[in-house]
C-alpha atoms as a PDB file:
ATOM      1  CA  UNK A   1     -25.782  -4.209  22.562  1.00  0.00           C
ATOM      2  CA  UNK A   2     -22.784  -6.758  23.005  1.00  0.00           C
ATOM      3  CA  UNK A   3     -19.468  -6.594  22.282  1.00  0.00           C
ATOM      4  CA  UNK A   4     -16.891  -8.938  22.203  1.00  0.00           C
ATOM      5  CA  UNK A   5     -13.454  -7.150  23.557  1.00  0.00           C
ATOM      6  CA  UNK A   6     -10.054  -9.205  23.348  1.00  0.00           C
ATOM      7  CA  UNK A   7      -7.473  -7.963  25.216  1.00  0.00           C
ATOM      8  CA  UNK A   8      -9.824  -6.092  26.820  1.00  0.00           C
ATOM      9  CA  UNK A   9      -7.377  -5.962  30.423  1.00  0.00           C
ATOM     10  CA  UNK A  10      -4.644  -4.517  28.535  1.00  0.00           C
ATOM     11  CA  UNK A  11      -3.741  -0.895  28.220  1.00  0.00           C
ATOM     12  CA  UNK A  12      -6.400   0.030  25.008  1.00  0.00           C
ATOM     13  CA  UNK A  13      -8.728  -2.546  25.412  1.00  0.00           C
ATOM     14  CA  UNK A  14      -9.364  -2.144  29.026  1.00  0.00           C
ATOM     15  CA  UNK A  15      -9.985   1.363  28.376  1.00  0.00           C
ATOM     16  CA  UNK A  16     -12.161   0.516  25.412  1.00  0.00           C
ATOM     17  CA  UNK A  17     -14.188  -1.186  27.320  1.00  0.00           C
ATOM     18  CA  UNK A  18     -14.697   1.678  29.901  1.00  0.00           C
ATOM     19  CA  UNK A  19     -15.791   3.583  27.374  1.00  0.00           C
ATOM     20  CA  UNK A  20     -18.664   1.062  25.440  1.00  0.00           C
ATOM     21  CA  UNK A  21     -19.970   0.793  29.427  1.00  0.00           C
ATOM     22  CA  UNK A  22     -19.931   4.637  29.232  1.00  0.00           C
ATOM     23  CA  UNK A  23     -22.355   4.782  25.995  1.00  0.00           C
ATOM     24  CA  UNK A  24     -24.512   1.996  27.297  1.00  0.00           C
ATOM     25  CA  UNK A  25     -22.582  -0.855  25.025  1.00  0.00           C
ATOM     26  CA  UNK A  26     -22.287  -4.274  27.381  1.00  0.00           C
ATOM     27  CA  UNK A  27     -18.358  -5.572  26.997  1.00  0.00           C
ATOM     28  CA  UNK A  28     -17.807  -9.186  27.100  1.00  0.00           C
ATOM     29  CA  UNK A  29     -13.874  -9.485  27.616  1.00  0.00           C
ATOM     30  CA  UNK A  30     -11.373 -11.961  26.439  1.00  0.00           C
ATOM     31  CA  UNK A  31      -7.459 -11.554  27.903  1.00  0.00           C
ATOM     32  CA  UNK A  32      -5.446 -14.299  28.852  1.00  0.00           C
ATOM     33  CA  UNK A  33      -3.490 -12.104  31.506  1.00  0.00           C
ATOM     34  CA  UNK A  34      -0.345 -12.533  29.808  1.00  0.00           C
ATOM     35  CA  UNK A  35       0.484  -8.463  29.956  1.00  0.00           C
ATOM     36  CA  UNK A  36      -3.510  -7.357  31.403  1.00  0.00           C
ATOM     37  CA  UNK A  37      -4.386  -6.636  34.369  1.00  0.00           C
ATOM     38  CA  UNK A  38      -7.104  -8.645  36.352  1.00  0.00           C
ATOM     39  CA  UNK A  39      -8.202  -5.613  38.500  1.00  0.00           C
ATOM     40  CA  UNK A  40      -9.341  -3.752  35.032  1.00  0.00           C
ATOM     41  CA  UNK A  41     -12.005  -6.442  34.344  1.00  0.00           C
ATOM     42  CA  UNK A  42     -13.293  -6.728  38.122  1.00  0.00           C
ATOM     43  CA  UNK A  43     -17.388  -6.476  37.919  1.00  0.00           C
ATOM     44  CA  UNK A  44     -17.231  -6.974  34.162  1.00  0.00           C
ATOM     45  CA  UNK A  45     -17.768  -9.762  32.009  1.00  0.00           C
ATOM     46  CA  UNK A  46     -14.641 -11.785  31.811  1.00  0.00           C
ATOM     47  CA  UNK A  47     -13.070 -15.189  30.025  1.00  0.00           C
ATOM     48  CA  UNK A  48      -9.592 -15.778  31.743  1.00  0.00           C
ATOM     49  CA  UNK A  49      -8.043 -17.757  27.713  1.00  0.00           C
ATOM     50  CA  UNK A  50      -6.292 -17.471  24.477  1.00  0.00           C
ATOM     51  CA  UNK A  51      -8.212 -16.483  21.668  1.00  0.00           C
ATOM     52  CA  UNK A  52      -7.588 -19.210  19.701  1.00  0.00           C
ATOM     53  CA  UNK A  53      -9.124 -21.374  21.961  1.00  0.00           C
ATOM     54  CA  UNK A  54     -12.002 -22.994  19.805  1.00  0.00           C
ATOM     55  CA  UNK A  55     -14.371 -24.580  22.928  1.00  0.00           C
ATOM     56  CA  UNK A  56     -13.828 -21.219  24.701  1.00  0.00           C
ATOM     57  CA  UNK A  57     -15.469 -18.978  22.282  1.00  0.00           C
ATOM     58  CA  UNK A  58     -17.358 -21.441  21.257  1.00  0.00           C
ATOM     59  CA  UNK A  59     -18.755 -21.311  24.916  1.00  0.00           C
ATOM     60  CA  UNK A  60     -18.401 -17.156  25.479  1.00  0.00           C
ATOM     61  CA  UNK A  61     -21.013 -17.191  22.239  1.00  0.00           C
ATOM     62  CA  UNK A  62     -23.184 -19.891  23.537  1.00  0.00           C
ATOM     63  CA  UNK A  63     -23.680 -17.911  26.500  1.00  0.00           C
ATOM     64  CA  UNK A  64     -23.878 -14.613  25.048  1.00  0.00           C
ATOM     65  CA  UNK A  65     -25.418 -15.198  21.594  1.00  0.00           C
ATOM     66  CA  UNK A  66     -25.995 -11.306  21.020  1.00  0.00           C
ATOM     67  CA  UNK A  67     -22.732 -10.261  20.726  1.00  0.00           C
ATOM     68  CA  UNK A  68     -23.300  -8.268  17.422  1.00  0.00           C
ATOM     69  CA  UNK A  69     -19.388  -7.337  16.730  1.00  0.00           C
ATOM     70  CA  UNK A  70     -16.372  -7.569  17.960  1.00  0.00           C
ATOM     71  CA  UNK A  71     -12.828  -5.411  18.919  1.00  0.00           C
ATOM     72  CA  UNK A  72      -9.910  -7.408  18.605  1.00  0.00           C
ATOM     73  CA  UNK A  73      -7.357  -5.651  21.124  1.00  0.00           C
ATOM     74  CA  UNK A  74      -5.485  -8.919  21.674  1.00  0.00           C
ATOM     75  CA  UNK A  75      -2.009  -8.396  20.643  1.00  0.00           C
ATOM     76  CA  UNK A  76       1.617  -8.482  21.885  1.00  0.00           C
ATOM     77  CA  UNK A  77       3.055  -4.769  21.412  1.00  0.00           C
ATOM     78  CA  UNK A  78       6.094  -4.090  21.950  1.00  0.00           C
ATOM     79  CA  UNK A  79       8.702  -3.329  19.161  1.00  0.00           C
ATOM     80  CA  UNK A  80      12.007  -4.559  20.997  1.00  0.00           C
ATOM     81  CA  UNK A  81      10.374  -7.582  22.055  1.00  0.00           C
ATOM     82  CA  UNK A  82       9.222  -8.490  18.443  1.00  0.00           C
ATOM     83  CA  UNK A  83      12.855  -8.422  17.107  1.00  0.00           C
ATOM     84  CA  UNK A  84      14.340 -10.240  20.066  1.00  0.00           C
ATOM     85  CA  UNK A  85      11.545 -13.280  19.270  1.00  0.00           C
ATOM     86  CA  UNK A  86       9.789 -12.970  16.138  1.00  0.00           C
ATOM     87  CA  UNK A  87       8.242 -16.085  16.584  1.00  0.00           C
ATOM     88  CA  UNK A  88       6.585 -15.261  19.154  1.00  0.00           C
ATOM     89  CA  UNK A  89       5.218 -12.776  17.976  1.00  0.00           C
ATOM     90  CA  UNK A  90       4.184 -13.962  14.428  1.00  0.00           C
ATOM     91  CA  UNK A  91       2.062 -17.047  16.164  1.00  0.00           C
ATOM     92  CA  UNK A  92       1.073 -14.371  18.331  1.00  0.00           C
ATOM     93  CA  UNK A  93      -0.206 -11.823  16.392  1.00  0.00           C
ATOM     94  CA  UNK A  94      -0.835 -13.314  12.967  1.00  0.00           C
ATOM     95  CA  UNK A  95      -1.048 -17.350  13.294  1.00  0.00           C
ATOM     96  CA  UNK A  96      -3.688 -17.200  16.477  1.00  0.00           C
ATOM     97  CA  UNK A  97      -5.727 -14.133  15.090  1.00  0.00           C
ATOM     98  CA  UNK A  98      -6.336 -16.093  11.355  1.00  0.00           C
ATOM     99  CA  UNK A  99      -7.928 -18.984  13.952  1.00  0.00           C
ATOM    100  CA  UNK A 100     -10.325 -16.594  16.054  1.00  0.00           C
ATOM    101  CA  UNK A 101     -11.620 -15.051  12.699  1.00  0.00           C
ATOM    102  CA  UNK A 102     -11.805 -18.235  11.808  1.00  0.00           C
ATOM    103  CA  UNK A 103     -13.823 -19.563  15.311  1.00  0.00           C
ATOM    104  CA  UNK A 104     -15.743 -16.052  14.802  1.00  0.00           C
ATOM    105  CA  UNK A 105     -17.313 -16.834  11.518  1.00  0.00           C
ATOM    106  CA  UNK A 106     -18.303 -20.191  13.067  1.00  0.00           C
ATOM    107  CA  UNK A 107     -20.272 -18.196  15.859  1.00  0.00           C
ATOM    108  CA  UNK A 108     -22.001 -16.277  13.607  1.00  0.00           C
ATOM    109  CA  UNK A 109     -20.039 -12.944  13.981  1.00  0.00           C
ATOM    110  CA  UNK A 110     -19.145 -11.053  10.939  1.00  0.00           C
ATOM    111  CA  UNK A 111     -18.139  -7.625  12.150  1.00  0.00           C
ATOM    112  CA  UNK A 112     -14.622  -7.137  13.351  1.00  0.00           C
ATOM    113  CA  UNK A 113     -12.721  -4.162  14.626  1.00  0.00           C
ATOM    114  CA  UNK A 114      -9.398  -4.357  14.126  1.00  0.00           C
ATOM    115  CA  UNK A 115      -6.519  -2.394  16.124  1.00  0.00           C
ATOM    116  CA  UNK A 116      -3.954  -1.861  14.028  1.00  0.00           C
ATOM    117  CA  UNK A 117      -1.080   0.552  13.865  1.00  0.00           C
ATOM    118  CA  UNK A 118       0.404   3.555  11.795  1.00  0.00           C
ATOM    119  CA  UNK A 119       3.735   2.067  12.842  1.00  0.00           C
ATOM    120  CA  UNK A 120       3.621   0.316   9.355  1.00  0.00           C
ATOM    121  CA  UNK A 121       3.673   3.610   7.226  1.00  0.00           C
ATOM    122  CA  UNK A 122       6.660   4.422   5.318  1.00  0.00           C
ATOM    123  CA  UNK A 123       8.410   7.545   6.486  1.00  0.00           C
ATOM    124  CA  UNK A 124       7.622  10.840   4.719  1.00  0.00           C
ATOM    125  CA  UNK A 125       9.229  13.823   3.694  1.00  0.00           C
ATOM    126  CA  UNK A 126       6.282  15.912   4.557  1.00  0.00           C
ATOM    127  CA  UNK A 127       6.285  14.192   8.073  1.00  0.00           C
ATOM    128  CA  UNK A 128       2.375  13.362   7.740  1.00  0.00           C
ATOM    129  CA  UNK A 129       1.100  10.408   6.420  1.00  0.00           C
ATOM    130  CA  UNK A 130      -3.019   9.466   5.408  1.00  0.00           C
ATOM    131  CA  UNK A 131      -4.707   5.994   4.564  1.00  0.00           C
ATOM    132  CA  UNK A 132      -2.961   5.766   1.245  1.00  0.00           C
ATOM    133  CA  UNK A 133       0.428   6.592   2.093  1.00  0.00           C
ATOM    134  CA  UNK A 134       2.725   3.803   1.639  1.00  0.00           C
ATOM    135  CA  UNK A 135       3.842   1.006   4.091  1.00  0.00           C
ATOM    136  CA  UNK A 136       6.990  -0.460   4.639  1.00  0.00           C
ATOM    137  CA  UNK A 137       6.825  -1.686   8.098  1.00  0.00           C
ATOM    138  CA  UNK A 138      10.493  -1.778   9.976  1.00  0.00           C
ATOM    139  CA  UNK A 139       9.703  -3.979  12.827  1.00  0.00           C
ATOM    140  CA  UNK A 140       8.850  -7.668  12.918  1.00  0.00           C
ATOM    141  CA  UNK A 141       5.640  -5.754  15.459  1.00  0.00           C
ATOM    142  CA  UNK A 142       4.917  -3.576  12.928  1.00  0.00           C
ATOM    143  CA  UNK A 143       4.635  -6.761   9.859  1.00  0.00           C
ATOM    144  CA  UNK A 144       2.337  -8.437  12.085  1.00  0.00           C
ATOM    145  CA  UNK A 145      -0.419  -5.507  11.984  1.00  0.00           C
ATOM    146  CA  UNK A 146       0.612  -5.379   8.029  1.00  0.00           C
ATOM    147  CA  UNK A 147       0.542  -8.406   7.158  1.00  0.00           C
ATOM    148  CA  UNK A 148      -2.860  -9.146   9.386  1.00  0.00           C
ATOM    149  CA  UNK A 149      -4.294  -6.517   7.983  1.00  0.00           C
ATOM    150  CA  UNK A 150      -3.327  -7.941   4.316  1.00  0.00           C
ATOM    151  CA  UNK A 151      -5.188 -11.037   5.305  1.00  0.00           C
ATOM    152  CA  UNK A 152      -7.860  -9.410   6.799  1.00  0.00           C
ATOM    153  CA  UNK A 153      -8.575  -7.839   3.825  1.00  0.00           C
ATOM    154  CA  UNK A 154      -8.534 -10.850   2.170  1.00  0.00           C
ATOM    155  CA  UNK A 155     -11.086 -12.186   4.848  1.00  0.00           C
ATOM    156  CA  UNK A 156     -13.814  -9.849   3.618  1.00  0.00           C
ATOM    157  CA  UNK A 157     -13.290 -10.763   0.212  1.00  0.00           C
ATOM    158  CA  UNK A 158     -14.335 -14.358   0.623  1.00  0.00           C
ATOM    159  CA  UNK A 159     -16.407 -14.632   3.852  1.00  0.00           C
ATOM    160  CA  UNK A 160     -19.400 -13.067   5.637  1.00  0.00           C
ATOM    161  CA  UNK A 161     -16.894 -10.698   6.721  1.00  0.00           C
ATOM    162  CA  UNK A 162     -17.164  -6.695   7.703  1.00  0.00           C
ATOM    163  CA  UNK A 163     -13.468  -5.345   9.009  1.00  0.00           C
ATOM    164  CA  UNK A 164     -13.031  -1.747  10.216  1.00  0.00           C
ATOM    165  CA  UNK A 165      -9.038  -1.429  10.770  1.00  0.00           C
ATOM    166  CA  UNK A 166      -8.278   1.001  13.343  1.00  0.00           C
ATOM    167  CA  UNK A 167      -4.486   2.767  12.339  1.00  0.00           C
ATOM    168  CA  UNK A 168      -3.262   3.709  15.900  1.00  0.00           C
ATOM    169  CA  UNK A 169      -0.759   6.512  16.678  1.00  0.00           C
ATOM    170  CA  UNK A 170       0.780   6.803  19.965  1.00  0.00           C
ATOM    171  CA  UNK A 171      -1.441   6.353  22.420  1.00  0.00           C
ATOM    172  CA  UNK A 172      -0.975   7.943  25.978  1.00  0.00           C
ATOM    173  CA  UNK A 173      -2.492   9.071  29.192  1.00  0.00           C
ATOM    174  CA  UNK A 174      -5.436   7.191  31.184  1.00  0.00           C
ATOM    175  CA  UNK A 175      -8.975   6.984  31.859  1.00  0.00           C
ATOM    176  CA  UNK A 176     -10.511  10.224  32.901  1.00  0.00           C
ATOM    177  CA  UNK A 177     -11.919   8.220  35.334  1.00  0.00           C
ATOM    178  CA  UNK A 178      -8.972   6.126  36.741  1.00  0.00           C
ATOM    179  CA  UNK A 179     -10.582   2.836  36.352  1.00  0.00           C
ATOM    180  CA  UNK A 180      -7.739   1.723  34.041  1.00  0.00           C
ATOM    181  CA  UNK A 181      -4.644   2.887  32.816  1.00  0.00           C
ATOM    182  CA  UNK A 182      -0.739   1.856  32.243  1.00  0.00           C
ATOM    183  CA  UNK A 183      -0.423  -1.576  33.095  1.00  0.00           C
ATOM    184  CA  UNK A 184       3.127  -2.864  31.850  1.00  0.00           C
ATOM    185  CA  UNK A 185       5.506  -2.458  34.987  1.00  0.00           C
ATOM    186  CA  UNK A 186       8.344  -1.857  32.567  1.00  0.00           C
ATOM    187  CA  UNK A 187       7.572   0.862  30.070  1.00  0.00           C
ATOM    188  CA  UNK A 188       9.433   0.624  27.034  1.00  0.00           C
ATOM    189  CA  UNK A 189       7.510   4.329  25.613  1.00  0.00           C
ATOM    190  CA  UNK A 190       8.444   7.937  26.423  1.00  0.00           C
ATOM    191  CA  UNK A 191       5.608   8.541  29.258  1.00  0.00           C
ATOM    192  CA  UNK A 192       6.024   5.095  31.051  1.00  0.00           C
ATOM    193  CA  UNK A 193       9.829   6.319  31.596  1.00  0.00           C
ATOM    194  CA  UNK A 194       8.802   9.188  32.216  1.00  0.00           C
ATOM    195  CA  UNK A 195       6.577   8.285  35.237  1.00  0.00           C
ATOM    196  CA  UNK A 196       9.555   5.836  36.209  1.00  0.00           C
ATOM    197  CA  UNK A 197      11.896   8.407  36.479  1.00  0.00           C
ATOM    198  CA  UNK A 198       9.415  10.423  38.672  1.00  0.00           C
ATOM    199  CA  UNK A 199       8.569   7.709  41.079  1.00  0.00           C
ATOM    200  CA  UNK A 200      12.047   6.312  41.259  1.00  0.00           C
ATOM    201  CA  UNK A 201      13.827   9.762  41.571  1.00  0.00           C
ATOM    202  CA  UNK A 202      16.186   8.523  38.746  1.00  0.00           C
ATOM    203  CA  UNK A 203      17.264  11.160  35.788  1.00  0.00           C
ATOM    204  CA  UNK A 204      15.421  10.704  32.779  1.00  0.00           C
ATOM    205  CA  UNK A 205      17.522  10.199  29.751  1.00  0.00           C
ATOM    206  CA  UNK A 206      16.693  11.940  26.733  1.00  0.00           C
ATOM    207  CA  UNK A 207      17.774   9.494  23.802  1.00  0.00           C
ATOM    208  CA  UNK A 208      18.280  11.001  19.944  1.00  0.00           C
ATOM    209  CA  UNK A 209      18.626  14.768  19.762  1.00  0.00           C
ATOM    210  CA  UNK A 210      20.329  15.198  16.763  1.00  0.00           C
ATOM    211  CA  UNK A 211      16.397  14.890  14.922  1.00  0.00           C
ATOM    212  CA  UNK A 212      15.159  16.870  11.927  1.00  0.00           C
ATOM    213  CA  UNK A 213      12.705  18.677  13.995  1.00  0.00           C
ATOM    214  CA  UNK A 214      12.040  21.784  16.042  1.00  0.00           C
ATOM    215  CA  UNK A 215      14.278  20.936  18.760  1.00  0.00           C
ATOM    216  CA  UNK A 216      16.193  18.231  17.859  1.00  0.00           C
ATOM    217  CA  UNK A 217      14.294  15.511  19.082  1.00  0.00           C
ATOM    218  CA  UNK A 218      11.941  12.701  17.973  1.00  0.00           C
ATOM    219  CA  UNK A 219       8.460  13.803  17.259  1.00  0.00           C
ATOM    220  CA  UNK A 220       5.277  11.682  17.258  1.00  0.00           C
ATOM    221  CA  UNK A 221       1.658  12.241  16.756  1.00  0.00           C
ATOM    222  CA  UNK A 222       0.430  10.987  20.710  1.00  0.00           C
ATOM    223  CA  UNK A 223      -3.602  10.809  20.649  1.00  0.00           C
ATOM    224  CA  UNK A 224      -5.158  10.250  24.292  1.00  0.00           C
ATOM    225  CA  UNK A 225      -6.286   6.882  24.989  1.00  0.00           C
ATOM    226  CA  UNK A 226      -9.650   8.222  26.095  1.00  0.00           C
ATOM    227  CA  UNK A 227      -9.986   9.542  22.691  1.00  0.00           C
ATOM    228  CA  UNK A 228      -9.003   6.567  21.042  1.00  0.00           C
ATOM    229  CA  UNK A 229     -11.272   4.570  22.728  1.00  0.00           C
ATOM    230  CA  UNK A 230     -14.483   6.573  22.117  1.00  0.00           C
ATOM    231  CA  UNK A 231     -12.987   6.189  18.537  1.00  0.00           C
ATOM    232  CA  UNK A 232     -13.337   2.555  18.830  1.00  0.00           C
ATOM    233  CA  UNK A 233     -17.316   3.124  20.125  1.00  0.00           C
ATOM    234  CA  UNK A 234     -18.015   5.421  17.276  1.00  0.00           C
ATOM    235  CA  UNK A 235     -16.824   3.068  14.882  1.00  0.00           C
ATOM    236  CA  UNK A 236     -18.857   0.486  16.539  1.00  0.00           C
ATOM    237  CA  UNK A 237     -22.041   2.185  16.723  1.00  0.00           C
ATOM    238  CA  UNK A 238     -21.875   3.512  12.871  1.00  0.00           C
ATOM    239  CA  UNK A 239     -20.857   0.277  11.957  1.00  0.00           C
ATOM    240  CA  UNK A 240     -24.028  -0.865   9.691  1.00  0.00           C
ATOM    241  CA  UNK A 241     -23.127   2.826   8.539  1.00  0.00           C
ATOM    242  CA  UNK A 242     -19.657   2.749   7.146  1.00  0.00           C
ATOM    243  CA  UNK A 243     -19.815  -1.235   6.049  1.00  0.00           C
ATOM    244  CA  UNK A 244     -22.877  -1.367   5.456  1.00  0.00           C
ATOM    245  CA  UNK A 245     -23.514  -5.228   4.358  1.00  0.00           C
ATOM    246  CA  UNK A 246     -24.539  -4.922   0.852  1.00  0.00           C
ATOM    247  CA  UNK A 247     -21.074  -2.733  -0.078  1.00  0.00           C
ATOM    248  CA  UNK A 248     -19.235  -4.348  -2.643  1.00  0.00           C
ATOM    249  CA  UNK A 249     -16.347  -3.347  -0.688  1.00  0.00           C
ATOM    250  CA  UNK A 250     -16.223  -4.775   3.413  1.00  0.00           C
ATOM    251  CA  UNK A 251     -12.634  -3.443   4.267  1.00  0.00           C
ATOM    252  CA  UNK A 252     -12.174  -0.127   5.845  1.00  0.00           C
ATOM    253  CA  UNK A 253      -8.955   1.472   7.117  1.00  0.00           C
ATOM    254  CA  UNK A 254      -9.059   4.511   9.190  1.00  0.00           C
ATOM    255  CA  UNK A 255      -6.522   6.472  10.620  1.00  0.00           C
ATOM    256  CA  UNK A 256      -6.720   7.223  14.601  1.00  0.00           C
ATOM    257  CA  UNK A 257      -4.531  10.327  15.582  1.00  0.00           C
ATOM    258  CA  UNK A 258      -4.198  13.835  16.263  1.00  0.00           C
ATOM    259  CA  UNK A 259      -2.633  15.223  13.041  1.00  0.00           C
ATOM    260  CA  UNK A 260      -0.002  16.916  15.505  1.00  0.00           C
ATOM    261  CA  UNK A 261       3.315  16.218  16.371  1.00  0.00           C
ATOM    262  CA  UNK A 262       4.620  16.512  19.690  1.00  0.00           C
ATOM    263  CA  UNK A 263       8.379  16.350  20.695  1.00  0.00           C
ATOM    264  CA  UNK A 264       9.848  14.170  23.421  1.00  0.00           C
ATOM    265  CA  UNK A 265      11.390  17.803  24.767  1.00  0.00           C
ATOM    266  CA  UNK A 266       7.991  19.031  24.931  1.00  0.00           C
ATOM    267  CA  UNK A 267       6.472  16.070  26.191  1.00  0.00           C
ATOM    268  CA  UNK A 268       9.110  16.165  28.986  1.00  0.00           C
ATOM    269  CA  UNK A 269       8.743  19.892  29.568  1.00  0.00           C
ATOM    270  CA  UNK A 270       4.808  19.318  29.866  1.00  0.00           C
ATOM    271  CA  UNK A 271       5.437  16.582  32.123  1.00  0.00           C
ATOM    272  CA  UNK A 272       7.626  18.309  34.394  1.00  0.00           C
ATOM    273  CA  UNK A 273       5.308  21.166  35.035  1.00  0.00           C
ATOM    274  CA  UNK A 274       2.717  18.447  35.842  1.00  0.00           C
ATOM    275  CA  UNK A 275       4.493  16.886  38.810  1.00  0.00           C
ATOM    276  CA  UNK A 276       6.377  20.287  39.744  1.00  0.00           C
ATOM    277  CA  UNK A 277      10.499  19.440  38.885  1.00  0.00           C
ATOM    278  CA  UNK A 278      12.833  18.769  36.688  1.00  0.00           C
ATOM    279  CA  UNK A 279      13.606  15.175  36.048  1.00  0.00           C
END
C-alpha cells in the first residue's frame, strides 16, 4: 500500500511516515522544505514542491498510480506567526489546500486524512472537551484548520470524497527510533524552550502562573508524537472501515489526545530529572 504524505519532512509528518514504513505502508512524500527537514526524507520517496502545484502531482500520481489515500500534514503551524501575517497563512493553509483536493480528485484519490487541531475548541468549564464540543477558534492558525475543515466537509458532500479529520492536541517528544524529531531551530512550544534552555545554559522562564489549575500554571493535554502517528496508520488502515464508501455520511472527526492534562511545572520538573538539573 501507498500513501501520499504532505509535509511529510516536518515535525508530524516526518514521523508519520516512520511509522506507515514501520507497518509495511510505502510513503510517497510531498514538502517543499519551507520548515522540513531534508535529512528526514533521505532513502524515502520524495517530491522537493508546493502542493498546489498541478503538473507536480499530476506527475507524483503518474508515477505512482497506487497511492490509495492520502495524509495531508502540509501546513504552516505556528500561532504567533499566523497573527503577525494572516495572509500568509490563509493562502497557506486554506487557499492552496482547496487546490490539492482539488488536483487530488483529478488523480483519482478520494480518501484524505486530514491533520487538524483541537486548538479550535471553545474553552470549557469542565477543562475537557469531545468531538461535539463547541469551536470558537482564537487564532488566525487555529481558523485555518476550522474553516478547512468546514470546507472539507463540504468536499464530501459533493465529490467522490472520504475525509477522516485528525483533532491534534499537543504533540511532543520524538521517534523512538531517532530517525526524526524537532526540526524548527526556534521553538515557539514549552519542550523546544525547554531543550533551548538546556543546551544554551540559559534560565528557562516560566510564563503565566497565576492559572486555574493545580499549581498555577497552564495545563495541556501533550500526546507523544509516536502515538499520534500510529494514530494516523490506524486510521489509514481501517479506513474502508470507518468511511466506508457507501455511508451516507463521508466526514469523520476524531479527537487525537491523551485525556490528561499536564502542567508546564510538571513538564519542567519531569524534564529536569531527565537531563539531571535545574534549569
Amino acid at each position: 500500500m501507498k500513501v501520499l504524505i504532505t509535509g511529510g519532512a516536518g515535525y508530524i509528518g516526518s514521523t508519520v511516515a516512520s511509522a506507515c514504513l514501520d507497518r509495511g505502508v510505502v510513503p510517497v512524500i510531498l514538502d517543499d522544505l519551507s520548515t522540513g527537514r531534508r535529512e528526514f526524507v533521505e532513502g524515502r520517496l520524495f517530491y522537493a514542491g508546493d502542493i498546489a502545484d498541478a503538473p507536480l502531482l499530476d506527475r507524483i500520481f503518474a508515477e505512482h498510480p497506487d497511492i490509495e489515500a492520502t495524509i495531508h500534514c502540509a501546513a504552516r503551524i505556528v500561532v504567533p506567526e499566523s497573527v503577525r501575517d494572516p495572509i500568509g497563512y490563509y493562502r497557506a493553509n486554506v487557499a492552496k489546500t482547496v487546490e490539492f483536493v482539488e488536483h487530488l480528485l483529478r488523480n483519482g484519490c478520494h480518501r484524505l486524512i486530514f491533520s487538524s487541531s483541537a486548538a479550535m475548541y471553545a474553552p470549557t468549564e469542565r477543562g475537557w472537551v469531545d468531538e461535539r464540543s463547541p469551536l470558537a477558534p482564537s487564532s488566525p492558525y487555529a481558523r485555518t484548520k476550522a474553516i478547512l475543515e468546514m470546507a472539507l466537509e463540504d468536499f464530501t458532500r459533493a465529490y467522490d470524497l472520504r475525509v477522516l479529520s485528525l483533532r491534534y492536541f499537543n504533540p511532543i517528544g520524538a521517534d523512538p527510533l531517532l530517525r526524526t524529531g524537532l526540526q524548527n531551530p526556534n521553538p515557539t512550544h514549552v519542550l523546544g524552550k525547554l531543550i533551548e534552555a538546556h543546551a544554551t545554559g540559559t534560565p528557562f522562564r516560566l510564563t503565566g502562573v497565576r492559572w486555574d489549575t493545580r499549581d498555577g500554571s497552564a495545563i495541556r493535554d501533550y500526546i507523544h508524537v509516536w502515538d499520534l502517528a500510529e494514530a494516523h496508520v490506524a486510521g489509514l488502515l481501517a479506513f474502508d472501515r470507518v468511511l466506508p464508501a457507501d455511508r451516507p455520511e463521508r466526514y469523520e472527526v476524531v479527537n487525537v489526545g491523551t485525556g490528561r492534562g499536564t502542567t508546564v511545572r510538571e513538564l519542567v520538573a519531569a524534564f529536569q530529572e531527565v537531563v539531571g538539573r535545574e534549569l
